[in-house]
Protein backbone atom coordinates (compact mmCIF):
# COMPACT_ATOMS: atom_id res chain seq x y z
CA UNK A 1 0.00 0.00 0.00
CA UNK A 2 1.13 3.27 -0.70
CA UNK A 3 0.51 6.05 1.15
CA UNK A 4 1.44 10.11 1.04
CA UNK A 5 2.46 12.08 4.62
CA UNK A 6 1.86 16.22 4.89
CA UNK A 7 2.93 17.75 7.91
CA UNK A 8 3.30 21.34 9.01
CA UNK A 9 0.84 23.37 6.22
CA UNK A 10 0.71 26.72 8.22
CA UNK A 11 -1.99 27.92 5.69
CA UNK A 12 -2.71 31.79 6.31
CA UNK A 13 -6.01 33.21 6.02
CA UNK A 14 -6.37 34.73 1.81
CA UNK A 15 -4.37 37.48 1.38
CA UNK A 16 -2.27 37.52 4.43
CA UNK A 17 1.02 37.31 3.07
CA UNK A 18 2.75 37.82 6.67
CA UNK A 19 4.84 34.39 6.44
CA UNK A 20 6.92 33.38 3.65
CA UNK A 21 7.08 31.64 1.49
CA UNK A 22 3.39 31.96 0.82
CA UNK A 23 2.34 28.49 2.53
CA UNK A 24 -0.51 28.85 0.51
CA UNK A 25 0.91 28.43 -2.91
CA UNK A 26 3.60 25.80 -1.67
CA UNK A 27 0.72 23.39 -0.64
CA UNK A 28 -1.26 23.98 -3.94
CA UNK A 29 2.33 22.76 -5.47
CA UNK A 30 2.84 19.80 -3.31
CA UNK A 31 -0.83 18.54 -4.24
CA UNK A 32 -0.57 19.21 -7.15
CA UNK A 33 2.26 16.73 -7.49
CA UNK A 34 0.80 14.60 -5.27
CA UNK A 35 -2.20 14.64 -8.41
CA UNK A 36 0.22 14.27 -10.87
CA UNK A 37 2.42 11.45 -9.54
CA UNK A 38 0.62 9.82 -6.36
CA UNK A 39 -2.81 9.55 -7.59
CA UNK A 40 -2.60 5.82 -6.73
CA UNK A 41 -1.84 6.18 -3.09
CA UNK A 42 -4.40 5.11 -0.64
CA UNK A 43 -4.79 7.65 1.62
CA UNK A 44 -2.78 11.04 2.74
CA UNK A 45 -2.21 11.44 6.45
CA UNK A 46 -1.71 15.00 7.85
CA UNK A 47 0.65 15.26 10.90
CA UNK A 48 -0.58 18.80 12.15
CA UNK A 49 -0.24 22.53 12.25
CA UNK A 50 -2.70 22.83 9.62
CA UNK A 51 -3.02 26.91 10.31
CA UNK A 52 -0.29 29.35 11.46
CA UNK A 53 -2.81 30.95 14.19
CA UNK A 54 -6.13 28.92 13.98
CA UNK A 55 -8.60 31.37 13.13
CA UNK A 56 -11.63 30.06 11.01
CA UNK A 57 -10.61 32.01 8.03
CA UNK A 58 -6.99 30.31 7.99
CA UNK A 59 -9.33 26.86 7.84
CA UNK A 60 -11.15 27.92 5.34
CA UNK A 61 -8.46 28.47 3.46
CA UNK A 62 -6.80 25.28 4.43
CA UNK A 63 -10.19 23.16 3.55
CA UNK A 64 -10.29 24.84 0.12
CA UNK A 65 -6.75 24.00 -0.78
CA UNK A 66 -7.07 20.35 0.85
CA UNK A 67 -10.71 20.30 -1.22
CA UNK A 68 -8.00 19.87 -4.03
CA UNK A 69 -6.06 16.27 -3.05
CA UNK A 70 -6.92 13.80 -5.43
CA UNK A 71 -7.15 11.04 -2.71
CA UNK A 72 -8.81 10.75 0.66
CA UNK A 73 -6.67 12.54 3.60
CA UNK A 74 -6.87 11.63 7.55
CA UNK A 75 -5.63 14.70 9.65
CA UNK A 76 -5.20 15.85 13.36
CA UNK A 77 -3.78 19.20 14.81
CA UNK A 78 -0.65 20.27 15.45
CA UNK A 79 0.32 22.63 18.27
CA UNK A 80 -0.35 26.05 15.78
CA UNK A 81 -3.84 24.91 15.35
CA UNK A 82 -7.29 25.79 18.00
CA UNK A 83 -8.59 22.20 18.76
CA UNK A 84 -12.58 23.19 18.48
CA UNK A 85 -11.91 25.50 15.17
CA UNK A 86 -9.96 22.40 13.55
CA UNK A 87 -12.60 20.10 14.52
CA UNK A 88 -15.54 22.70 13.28
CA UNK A 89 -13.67 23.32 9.75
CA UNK A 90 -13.10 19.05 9.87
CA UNK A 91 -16.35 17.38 11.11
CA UNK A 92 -16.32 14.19 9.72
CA UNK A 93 -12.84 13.52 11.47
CA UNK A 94 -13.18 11.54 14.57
CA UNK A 95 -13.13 12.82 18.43
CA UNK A 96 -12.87 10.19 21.30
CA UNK A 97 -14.98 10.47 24.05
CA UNK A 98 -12.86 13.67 25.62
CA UNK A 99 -13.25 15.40 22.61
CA UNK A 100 -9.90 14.99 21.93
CA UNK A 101 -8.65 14.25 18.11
CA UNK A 102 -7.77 10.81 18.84
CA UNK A 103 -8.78 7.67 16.01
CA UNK A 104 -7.73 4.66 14.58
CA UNK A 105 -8.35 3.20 11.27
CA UNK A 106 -7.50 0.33 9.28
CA UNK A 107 -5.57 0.21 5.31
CA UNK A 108 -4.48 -2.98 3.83
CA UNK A 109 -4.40 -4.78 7.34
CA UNK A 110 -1.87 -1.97 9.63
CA UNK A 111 -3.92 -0.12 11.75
CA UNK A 112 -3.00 3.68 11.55
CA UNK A 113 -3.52 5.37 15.25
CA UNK A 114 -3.79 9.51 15.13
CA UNK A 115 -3.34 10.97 18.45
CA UNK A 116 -3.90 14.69 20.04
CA UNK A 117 -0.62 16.05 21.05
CA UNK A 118 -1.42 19.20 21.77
CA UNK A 119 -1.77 21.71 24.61
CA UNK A 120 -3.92 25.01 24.08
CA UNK A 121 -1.78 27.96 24.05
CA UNK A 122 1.62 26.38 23.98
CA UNK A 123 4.02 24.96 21.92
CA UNK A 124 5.18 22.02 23.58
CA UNK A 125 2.82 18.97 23.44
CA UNK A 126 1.69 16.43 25.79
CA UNK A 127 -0.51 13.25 26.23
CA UNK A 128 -2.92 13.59 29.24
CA UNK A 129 -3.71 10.98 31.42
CA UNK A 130 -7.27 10.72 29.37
CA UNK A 131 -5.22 10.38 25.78
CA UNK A 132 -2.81 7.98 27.21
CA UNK A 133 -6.15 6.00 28.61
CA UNK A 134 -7.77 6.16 25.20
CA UNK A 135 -4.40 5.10 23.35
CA UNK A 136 -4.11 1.90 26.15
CA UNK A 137 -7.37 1.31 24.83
CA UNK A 138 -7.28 1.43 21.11
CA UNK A 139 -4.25 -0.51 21.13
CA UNK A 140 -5.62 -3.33 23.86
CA UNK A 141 -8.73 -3.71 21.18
CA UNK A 142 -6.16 -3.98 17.79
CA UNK A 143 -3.20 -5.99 19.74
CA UNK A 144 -2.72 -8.34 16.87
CA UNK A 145 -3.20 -5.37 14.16
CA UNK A 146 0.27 -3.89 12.82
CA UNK A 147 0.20 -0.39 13.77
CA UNK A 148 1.85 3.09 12.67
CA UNK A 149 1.39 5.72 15.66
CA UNK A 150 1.30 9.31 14.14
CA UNK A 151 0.85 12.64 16.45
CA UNK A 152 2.53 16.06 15.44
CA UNK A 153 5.38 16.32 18.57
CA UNK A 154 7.69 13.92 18.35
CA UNK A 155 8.64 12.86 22.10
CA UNK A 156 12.07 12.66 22.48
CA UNK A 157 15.11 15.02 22.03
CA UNK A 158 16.61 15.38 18.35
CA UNK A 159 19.62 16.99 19.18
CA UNK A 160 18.04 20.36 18.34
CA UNK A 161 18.38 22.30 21.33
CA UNK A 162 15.50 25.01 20.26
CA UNK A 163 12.89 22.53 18.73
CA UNK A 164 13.46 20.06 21.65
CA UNK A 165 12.39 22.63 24.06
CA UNK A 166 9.01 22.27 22.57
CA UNK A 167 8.78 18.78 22.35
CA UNK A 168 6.51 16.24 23.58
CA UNK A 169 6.45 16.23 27.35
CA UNK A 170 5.42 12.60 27.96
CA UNK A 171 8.21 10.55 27.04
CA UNK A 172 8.38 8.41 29.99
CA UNK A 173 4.49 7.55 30.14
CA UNK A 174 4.34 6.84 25.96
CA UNK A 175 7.75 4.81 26.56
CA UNK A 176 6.06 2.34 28.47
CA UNK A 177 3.20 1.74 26.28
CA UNK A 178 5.25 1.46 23.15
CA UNK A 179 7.56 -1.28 25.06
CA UNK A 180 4.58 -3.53 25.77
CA UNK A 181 2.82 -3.05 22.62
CA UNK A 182 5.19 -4.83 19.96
CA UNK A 183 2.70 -4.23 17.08
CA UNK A 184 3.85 -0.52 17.01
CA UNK A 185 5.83 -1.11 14.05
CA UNK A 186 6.36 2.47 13.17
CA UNK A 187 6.01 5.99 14.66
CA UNK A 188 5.14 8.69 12.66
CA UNK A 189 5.81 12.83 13.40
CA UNK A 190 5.75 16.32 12.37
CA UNK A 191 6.77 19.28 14.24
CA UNK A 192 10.26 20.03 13.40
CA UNK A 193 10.35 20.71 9.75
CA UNK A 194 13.28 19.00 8.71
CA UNK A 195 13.23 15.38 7.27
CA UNK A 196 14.54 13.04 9.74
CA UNK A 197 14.84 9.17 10.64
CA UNK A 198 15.71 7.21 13.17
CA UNK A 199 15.08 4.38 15.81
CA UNK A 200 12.97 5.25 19.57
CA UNK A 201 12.83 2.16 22.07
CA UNK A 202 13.90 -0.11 19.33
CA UNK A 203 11.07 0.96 17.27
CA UNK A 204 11.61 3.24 13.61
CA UNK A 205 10.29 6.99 13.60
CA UNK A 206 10.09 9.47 10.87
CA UNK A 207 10.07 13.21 11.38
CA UNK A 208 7.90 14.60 8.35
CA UNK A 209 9.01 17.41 6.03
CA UNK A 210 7.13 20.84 6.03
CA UNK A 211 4.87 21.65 3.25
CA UNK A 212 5.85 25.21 3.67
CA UNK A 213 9.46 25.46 4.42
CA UNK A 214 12.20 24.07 6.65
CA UNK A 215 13.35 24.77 9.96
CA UNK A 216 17.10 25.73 10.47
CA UNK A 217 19.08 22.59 11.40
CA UNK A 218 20.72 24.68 14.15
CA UNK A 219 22.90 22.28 16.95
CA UNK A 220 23.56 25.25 18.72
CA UNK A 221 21.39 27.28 19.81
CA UNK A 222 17.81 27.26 22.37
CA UNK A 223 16.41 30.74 21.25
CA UNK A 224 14.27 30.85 17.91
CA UNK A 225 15.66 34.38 17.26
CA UNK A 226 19.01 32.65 17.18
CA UNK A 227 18.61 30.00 14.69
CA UNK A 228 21.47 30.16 11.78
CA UNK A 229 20.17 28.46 8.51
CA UNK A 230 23.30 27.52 6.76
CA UNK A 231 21.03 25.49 3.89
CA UNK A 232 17.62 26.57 3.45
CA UNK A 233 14.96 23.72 3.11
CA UNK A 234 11.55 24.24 1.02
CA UNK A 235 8.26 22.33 1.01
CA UNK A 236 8.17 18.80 0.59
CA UNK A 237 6.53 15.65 1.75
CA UNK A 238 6.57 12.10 2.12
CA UNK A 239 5.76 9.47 0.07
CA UNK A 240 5.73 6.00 1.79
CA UNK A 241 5.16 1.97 1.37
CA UNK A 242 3.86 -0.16 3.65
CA UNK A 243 2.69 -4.38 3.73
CA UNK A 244 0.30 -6.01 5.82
CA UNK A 245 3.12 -6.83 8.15
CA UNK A 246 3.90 -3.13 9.07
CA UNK A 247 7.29 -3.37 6.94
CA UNK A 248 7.85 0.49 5.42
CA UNK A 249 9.94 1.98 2.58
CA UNK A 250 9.95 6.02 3.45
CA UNK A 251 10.99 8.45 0.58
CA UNK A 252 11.67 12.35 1.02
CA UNK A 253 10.35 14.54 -1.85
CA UNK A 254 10.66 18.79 -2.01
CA UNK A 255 8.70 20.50 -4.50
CA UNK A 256 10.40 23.27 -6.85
CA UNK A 257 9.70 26.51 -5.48
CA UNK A 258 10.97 29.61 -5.46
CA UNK A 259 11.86 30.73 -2.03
């Protein structure tokens, strides 16, 4: 099964052309490749920060351009998005009981698990005693499913001193769930804007590119203001095969664009 992963749109309401590049025009290019080339994927999951500042007229915006993919798209917020304006601009995505953007569904037998990460008003992220209940529970019911995890934070330090000051703050709790849950196969994140792979608790992540541009990959320095950006990334995506066993082949792709 193939399957396409956005992360990090920060869409801008029409005409506000306060962050560049224009986020606006660098998704309409990434979907429109997507069109072009990936018209055969299954589905297109959406890591979060949908909107820069989560007003309804930035998800308007967003649902027009999104109105556009070719395929069917899953999608939860990141920590730039308002929880109750992302779930009034996408009301057919699923809520647990909490209300929080938690869901699981099935493609081609591996069990794809969105979760919440977010905390209203910051920019770290978290999993609450209620989302780590709800995530015990989802996985208890699909223990013999493969299973990719995807939430925007990734929760463990990157070696990035800024971004990892905003990271997720549950590490130890989600830890323990992913070592007694051995059909977690992959783990899935967004967040950082810079493509990036590795190996958490023995189990394969992958930090998702931006669809509007990079962050600095800055070892140095905590303080945004700060960042250096020796090589300047633009938008890209993801573009990724997976088997009924929960094997994956991950490929970067960036979009021409100019910045």
């Amino acid at each position: 099964m193939k399957f396409i992963h956005l992360s990090d749109l920060h869409i801008l309401a029409r005409n506000d052309r306060s962050r560049q590049p224009d986020a606006a025009a660098t998704l309409r290019k990434v979907i429109s490749e997507i069109n072009t080339l990936h018209r055969d994927a299954e589905v297109c999951v959406i890591t979060g920060d949908i909107t820069h500042r989560g007003t309804p007229e930035q998800y308007e915006q967003a649902v027009d351009i999104l109105s556009d993919l070719a395929i069917p798209y899953i999608i939860i917020p990141g920590n730039h998005d308002i929880r109750e304006a992302f779930k009034d601009a996408f009301p057919t995505t699923s809520v647990d009981a909490n209300g929080f953007v938690n869901f699981g569904q099935t493609f081609d037998g591996v069990r794809f698990v969105m979760m919440d990460s977010i905390v209203p008003g910051h920019h770290h992220g978290t999993l609450c005693d209620k989302r780590l209940g709800w995530l015990r529970d989802e996985l208890t019911a699909h223990k013999d499913t493969p299973t990719f995890l995807f939430m925007h934070h990734p929760p463990f330090e990157m070696g990035l001193p800024f971004m990892d000051t905003i990271r997720l703050d549950a590490e130890k709790e989600l830890g323990e769930i992913i070592a007694i849950n051995p059909q977690i196969k992959h783990l899935f994140f967004g967040h950082l804007h810079r493509p990036a792979t590795g190996t958490w608790l023995g189990v394969p992540f992958v930090l998702g590119n931006s669809t509007q541009s990079g962050e600095a990959l800055d070892f140095r320095h905590e303080k945004e203001e700060e960042l250096e950006d020796r090589n300047p990334l633009g938008p890209g995506y993801g573009i990724a095969f997976s088997d009924p066993t929960g094997g994956l082949r991950y490929h970067f792709d960036f979009v021409k664009f100019d910045m």
